[in-house]
C-alpha atoms as a PDB file:
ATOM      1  CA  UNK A   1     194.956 147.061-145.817  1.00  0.00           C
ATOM      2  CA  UNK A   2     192.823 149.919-146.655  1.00  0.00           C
ATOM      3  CA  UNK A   3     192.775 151.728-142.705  1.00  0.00           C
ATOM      4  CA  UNK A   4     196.945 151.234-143.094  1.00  0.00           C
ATOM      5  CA  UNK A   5     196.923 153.026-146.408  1.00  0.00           C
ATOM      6  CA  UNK A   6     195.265 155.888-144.784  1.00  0.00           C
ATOM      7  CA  UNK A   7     197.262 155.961-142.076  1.00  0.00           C
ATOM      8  CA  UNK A   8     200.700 156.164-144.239  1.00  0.00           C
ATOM      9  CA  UNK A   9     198.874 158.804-146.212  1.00  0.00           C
ATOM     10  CA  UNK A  10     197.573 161.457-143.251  1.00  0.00           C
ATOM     11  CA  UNK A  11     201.399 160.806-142.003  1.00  0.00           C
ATOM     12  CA  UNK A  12     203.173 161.534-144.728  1.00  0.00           C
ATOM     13  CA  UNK A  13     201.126 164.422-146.560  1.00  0.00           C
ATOM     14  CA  UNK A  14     202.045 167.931-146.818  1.00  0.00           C
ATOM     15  CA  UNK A  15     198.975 169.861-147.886  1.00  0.00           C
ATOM     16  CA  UNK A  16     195.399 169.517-147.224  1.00  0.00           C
ATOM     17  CA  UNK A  17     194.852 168.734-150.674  1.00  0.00           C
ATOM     18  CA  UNK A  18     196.154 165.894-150.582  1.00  0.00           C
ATOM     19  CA  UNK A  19     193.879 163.975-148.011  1.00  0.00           C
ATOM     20  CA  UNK A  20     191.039 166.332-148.420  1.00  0.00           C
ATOM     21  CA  UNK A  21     187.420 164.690-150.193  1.00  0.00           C
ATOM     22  CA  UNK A  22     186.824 166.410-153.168  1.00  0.00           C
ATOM     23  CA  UNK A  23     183.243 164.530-154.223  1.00  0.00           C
ATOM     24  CA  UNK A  24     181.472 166.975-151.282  1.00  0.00           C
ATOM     25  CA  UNK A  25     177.867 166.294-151.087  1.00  0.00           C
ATOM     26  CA  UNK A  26     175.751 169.221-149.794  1.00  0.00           C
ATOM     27  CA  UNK A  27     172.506 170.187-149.039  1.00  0.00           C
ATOM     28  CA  UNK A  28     170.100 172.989-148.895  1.00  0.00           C
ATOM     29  CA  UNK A  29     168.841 174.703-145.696  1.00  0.00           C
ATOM     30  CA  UNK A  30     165.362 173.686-146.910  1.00  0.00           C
ATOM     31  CA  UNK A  31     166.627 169.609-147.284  1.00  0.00           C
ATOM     32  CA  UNK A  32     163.893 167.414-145.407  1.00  0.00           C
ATOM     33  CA  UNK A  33     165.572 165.679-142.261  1.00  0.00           C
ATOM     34  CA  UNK A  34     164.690 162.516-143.672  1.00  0.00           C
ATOM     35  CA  UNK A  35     166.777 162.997-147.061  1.00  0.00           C
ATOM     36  CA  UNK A  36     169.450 164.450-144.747  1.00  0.00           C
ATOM     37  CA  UNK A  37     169.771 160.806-142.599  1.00  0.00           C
ATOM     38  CA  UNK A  38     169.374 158.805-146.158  1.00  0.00           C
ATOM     39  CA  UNK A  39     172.278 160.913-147.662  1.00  0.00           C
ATOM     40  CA  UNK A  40     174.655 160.351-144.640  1.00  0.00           C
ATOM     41  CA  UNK A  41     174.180 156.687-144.636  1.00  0.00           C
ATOM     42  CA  UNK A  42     174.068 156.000-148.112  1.00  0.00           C
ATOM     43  CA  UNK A  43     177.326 157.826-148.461  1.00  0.00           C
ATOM     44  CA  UNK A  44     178.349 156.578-144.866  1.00  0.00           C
ATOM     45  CA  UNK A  45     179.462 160.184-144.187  1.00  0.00           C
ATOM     46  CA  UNK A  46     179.359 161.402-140.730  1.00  0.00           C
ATOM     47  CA  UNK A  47     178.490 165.172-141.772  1.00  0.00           C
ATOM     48  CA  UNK A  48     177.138 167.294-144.782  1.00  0.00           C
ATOM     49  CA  UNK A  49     177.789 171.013-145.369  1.00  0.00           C
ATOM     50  CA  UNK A  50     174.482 173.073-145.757  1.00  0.00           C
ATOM     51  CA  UNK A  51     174.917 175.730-148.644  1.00  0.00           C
ATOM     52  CA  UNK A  52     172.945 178.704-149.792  1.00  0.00           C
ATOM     53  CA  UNK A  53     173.208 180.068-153.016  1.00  0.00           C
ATOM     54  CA  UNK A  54     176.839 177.963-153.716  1.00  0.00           C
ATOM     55  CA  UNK A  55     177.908 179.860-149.796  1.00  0.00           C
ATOM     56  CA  UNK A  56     178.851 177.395-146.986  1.00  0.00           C
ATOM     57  CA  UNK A  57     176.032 178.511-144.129  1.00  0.00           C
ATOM     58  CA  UNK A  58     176.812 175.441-141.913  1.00  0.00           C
ATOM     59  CA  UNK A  59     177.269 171.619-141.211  1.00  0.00           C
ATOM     60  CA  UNK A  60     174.594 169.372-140.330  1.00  0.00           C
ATOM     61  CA  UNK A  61     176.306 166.279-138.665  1.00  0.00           C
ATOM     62  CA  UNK A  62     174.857 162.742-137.490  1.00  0.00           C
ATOM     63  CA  UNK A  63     174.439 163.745-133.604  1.00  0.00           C
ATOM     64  CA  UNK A  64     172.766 167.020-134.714  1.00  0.00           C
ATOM     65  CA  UNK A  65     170.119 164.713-136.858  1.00  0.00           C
ATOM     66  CA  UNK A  66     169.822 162.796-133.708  1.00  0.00           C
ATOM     67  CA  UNK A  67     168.628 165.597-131.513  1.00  0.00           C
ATOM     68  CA  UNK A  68     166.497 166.832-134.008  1.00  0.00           C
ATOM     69  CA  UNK A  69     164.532 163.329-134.201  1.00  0.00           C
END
């Protein structure tokens, strides 16, 4: 199953790498809320980092989208 072939990977890697997403969708700090929500679920991500000028500036997760609605 897939959930056991994550499982045996987390356990047995060595490097962050190696379990680490490397297709990262981000956003701008100027992203409507809206396109924020339709990104997580189309992606079914639970968070998105927020960039500025290719810098990491912060996270926006799924509660924090909640609160702001």
């Amino acid at each position: 199953s897939s959930t056991m072939a994550t499982e045996y990977t987390k356990s047995h890697a060595r490097h962050v790498a190696e379990v680490m997403t490397t297709k990262v969708a981000t956003v701008a700090e100027d992203t409507p809320l809206a396109d924020i929500a339709d990104l997580l679920e189309k992606r079914r991500i639970k968070r998105v980092p927020v960039v500025r000028e290719g810098q990491l500036v912060g996270i926006v997760s799924r509660a924090n989208l909640i609160r702001a609605l």
